[in-house]
N, C-alpha and C. Protein backbone atom coordinates (compact mmCIF):
# COMPACT_ATOMS: atom_id res chain seq x y z
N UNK A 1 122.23 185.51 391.95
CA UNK A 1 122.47 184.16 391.50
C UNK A 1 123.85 183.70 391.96
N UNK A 2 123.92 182.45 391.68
CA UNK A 2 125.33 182.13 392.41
C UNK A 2 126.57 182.27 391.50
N UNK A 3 127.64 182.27 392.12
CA UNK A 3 128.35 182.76 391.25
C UNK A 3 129.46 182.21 391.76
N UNK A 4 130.69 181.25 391.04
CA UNK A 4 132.26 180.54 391.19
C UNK A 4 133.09 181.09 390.77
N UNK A 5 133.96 181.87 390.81
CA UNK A 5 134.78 181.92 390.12
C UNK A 5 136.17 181.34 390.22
N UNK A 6 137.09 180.54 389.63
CA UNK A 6 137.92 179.92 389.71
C UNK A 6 139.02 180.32 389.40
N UNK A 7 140.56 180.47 389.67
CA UNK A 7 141.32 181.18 388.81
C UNK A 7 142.73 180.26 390.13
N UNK A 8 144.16 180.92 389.32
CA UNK A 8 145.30 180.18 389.71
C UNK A 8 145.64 179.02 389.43
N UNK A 9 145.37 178.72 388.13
CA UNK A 9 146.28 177.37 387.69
C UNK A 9 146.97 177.92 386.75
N UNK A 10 148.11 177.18 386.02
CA UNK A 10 149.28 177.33 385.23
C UNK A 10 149.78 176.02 384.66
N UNK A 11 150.71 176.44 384.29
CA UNK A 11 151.69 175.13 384.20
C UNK A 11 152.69 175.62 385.16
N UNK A 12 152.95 174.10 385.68
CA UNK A 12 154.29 174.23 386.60
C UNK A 12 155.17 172.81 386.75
N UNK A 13 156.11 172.84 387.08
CA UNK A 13 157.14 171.59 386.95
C UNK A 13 156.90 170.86 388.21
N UNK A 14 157.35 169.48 387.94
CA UNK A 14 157.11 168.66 389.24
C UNK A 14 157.65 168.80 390.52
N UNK A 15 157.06 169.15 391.18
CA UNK A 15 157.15 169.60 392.59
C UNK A 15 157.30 170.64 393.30
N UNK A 16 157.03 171.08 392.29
CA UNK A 16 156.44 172.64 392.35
C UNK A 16 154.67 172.86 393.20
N UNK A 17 154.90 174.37 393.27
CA UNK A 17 153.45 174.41 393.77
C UNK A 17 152.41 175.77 393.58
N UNK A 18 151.53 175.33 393.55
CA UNK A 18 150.25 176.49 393.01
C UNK A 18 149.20 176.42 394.13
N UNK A 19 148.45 177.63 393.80
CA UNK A 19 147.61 178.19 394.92
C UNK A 19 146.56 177.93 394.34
N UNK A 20 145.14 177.68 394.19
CA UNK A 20 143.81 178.18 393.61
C UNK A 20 142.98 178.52 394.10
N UNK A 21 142.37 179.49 393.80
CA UNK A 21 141.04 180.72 394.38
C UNK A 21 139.70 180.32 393.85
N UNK A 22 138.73 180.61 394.73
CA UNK A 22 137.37 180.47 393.71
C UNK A 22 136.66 181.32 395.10
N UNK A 23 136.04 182.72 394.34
CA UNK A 23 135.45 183.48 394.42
C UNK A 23 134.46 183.54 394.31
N UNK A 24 133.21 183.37 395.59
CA UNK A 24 132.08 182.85 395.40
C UNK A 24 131.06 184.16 395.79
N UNK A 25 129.68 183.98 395.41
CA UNK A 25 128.98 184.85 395.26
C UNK A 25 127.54 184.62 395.02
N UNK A 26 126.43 185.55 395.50
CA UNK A 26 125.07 184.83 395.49
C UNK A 26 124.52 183.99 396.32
N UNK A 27 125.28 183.86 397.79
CA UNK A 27 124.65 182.70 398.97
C UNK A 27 125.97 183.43 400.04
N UNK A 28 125.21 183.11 401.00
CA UNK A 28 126.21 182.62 402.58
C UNK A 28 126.91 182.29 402.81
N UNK A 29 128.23 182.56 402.08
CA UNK A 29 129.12 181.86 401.72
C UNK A 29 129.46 180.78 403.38
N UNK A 30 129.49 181.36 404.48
CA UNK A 30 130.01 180.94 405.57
C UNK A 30 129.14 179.92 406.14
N UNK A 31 128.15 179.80 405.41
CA UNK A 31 126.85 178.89 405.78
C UNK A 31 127.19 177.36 405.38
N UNK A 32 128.09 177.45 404.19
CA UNK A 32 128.17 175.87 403.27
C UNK A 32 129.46 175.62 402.99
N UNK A 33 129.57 174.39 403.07
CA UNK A 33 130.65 173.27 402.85
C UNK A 33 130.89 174.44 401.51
N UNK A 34 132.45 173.85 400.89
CA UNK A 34 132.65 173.89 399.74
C UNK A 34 133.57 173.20 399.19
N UNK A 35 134.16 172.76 398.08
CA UNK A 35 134.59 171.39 397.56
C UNK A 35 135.43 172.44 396.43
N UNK A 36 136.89 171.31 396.16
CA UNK A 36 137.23 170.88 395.22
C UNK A 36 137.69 170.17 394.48
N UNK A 37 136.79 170.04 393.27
CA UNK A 37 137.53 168.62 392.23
C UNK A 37 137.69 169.01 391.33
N UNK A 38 138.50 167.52 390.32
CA UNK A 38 139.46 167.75 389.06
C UNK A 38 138.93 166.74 388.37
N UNK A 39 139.03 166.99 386.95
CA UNK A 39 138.81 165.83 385.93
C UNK A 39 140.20 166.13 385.14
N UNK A 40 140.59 164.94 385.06
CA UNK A 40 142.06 164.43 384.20
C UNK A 40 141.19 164.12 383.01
N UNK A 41 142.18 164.21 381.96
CA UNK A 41 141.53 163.88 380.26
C UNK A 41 141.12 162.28 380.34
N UNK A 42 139.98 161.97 379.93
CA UNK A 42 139.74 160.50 379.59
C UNK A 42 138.98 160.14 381.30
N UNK A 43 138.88 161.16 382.17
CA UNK A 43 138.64 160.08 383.47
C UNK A 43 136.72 161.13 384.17
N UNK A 44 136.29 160.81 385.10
CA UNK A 44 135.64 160.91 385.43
C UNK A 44 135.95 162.33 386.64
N UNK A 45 134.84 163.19 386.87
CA UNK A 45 135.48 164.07 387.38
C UNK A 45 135.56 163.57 389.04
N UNK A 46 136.59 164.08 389.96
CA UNK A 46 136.73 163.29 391.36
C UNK A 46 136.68 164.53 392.32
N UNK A 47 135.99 164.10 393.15
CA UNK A 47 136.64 165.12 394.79
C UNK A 47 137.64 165.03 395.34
N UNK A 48 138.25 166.61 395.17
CA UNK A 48 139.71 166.72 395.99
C UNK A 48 139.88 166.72 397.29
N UNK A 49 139.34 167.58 397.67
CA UNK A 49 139.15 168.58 398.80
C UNK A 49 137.73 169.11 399.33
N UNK A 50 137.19 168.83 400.29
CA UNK A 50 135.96 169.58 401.10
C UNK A 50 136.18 170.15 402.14
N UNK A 51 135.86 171.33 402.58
CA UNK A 51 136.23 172.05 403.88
C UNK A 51 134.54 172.50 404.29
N UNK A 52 134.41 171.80 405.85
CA UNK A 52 132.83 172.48 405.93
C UNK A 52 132.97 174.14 406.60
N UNK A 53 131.67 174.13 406.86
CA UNK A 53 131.30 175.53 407.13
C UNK A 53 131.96 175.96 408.19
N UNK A 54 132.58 175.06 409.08
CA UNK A 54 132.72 175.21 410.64
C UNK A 54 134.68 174.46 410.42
N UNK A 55 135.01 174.69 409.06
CA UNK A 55 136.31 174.47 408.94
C UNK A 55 136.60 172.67 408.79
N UNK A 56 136.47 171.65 408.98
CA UNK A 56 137.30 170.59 408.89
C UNK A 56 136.76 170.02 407.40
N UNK A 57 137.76 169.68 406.99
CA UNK A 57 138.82 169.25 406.09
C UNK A 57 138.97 167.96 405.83
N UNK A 58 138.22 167.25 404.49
CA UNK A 58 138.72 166.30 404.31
C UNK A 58 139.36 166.00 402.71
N UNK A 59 140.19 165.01 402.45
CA UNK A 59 140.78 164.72 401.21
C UNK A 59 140.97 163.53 400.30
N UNK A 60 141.53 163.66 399.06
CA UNK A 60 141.59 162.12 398.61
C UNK A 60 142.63 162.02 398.85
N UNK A 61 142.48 160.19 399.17
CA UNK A 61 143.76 159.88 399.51
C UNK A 61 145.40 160.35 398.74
N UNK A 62 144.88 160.24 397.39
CA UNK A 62 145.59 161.03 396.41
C UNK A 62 146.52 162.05 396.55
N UNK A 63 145.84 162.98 397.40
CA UNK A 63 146.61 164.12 397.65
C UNK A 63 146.17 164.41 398.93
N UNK A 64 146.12 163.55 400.02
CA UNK A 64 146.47 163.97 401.34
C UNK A 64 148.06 163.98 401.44
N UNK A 65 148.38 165.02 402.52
CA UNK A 65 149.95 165.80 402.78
C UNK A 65 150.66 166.34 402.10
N UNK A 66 149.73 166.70 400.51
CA UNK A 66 150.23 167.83 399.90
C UNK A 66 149.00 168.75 399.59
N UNK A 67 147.94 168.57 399.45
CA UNK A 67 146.99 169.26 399.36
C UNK A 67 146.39 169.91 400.36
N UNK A 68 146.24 171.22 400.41
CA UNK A 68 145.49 171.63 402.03
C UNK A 68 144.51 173.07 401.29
N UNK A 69 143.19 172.59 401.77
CA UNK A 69 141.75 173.64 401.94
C UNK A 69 141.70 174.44 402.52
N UNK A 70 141.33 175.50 402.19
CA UNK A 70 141.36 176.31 403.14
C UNK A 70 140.11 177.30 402.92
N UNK A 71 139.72 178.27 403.77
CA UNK A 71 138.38 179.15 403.37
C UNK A 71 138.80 180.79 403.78
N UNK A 72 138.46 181.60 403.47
CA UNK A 72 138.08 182.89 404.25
C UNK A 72 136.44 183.58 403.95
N UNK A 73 136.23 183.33 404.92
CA UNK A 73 134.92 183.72 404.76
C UNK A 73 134.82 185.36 404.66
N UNK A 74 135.54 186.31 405.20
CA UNK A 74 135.28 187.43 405.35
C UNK A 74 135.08 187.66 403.47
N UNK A 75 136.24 186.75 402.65
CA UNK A 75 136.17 187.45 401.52
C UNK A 75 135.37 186.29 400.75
N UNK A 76 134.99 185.43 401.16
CA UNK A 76 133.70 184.57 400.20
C UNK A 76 134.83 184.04 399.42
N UNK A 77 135.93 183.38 399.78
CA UNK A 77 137.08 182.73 399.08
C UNK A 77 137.34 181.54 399.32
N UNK A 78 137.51 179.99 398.62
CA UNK A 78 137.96 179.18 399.24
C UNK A 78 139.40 179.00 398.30
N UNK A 79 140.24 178.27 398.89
CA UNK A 79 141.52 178.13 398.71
C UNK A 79 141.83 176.75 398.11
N UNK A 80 142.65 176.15 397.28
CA UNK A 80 143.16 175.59 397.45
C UNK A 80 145.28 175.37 397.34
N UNK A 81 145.66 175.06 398.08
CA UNK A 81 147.44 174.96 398.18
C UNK A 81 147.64 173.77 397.89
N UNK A 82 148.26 173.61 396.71
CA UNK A 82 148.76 172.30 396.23
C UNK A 82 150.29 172.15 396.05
N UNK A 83 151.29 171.46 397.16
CA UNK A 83 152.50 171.09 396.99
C UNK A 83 152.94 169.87 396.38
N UNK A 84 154.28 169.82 396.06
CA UNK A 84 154.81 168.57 395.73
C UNK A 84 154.35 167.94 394.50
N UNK A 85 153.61 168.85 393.78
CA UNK A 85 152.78 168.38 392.49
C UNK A 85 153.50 167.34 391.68
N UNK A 86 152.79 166.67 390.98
CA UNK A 86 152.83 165.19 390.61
C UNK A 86 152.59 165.35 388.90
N UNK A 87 152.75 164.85 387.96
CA UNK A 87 152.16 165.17 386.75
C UNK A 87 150.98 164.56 386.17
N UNK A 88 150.56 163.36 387.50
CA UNK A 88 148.99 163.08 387.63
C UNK A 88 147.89 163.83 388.24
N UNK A 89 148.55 164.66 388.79
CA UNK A 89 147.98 165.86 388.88
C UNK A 89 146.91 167.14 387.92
N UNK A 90 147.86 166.67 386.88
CA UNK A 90 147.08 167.53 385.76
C UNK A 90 145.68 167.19 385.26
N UNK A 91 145.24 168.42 385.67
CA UNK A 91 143.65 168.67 385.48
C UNK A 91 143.38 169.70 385.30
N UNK A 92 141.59 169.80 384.83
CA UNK A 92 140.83 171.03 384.97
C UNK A 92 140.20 170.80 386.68
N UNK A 93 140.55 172.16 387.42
CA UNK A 93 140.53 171.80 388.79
C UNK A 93 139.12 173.14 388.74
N UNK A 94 137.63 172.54 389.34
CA UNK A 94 136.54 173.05 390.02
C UNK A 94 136.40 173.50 390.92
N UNK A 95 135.60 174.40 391.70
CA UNK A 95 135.12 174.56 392.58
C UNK A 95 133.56 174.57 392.54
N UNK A 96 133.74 173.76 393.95
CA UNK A 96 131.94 173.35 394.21
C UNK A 96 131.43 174.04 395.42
N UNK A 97 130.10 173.78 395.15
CA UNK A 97 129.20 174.66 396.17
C UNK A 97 128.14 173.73 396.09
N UNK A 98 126.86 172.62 397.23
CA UNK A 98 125.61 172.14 397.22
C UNK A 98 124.95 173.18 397.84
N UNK A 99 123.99 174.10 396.97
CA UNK A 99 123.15 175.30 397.46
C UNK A 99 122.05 174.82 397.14
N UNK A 100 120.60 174.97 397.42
CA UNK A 100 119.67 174.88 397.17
C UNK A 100 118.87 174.20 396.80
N UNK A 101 119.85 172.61 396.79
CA UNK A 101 119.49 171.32 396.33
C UNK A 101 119.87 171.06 395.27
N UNK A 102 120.87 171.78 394.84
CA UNK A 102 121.69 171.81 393.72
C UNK A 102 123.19 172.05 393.82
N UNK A 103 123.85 171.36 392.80
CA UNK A 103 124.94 171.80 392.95
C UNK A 103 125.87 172.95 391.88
N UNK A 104 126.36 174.00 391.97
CA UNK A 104 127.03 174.92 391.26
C UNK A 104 128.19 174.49 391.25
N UNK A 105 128.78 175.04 390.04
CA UNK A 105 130.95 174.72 389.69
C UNK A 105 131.57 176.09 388.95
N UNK A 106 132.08 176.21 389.52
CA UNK A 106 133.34 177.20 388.97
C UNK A 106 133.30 176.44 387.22
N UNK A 107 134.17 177.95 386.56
CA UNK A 107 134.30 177.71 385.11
C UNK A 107 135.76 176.64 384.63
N UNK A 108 136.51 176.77 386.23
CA UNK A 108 137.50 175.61 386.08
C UNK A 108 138.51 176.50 385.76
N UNK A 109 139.52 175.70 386.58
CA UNK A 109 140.78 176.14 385.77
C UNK A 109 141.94 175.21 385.82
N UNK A 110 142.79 175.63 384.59
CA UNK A 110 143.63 174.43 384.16
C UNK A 110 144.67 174.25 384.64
N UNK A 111 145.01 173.05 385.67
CA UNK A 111 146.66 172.74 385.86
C UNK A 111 146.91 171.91 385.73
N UNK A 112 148.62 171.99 384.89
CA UNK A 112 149.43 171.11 384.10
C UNK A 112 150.98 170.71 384.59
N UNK A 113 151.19 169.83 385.12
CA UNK A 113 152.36 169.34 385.65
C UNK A 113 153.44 168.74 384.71
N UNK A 114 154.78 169.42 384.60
CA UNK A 114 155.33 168.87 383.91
C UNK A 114 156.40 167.73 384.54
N UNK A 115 156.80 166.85 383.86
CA UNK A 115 157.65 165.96 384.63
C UNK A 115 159.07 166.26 384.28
């Protein structure tokens, strides 16, 4: 079955920066796009980051030139590197996967920007 796992958020001060992992499992990993988004308290959840199978990279405007995707396929890992953090920033940050005509999410994990 498929499997997300999400991990590397914290709290951290503004402009500071964090890494996040999501450890995937149960599919090809090298076969499919993979995504990540955040829901801020009160808002709708959004796409951060998508990196396809074959590597390119796209973002929200939001956090283009501090945000960068990344993948390793050998270890079924996608990345995300978040600089220059913002304290609109703060979210529960996902990882996505569209497998099977469905879509799977990581259990999330929480980052909190302080100003």
């Amino acid at each position: 079955q498929v499997q997300l796992v999400d991990s590397g958020g914290g709290l951290v001060q503004g402009g500071g920066s964090l890494r996040l992992s999501c450890a995937a499992s149960g599919f090809t990993f090298s076969y499919y796009a993979m995504a990540w988004y955040r829901q801020c308290p009160g808002k709708q959840r959004e796409r951060v980051a998508v990196i396809s199978s074959g590597g390119n990279t796209n973002y929200a405007d939001s956090v283009k030139g501090r945000f960068t995707i990344s993948r390793d396929n050998a270890k079924s890992t996608v990345y995300l590197q978040m600089n220059s953090l913002k304290p609109e920033d703060t979210a529960v940050y996902y990882c996505n996967v569209y497998y099977a005509s469905r879509g799977y999410w990581g259990q999330g994990t929480q980052v909190t920007v302080s100003s």
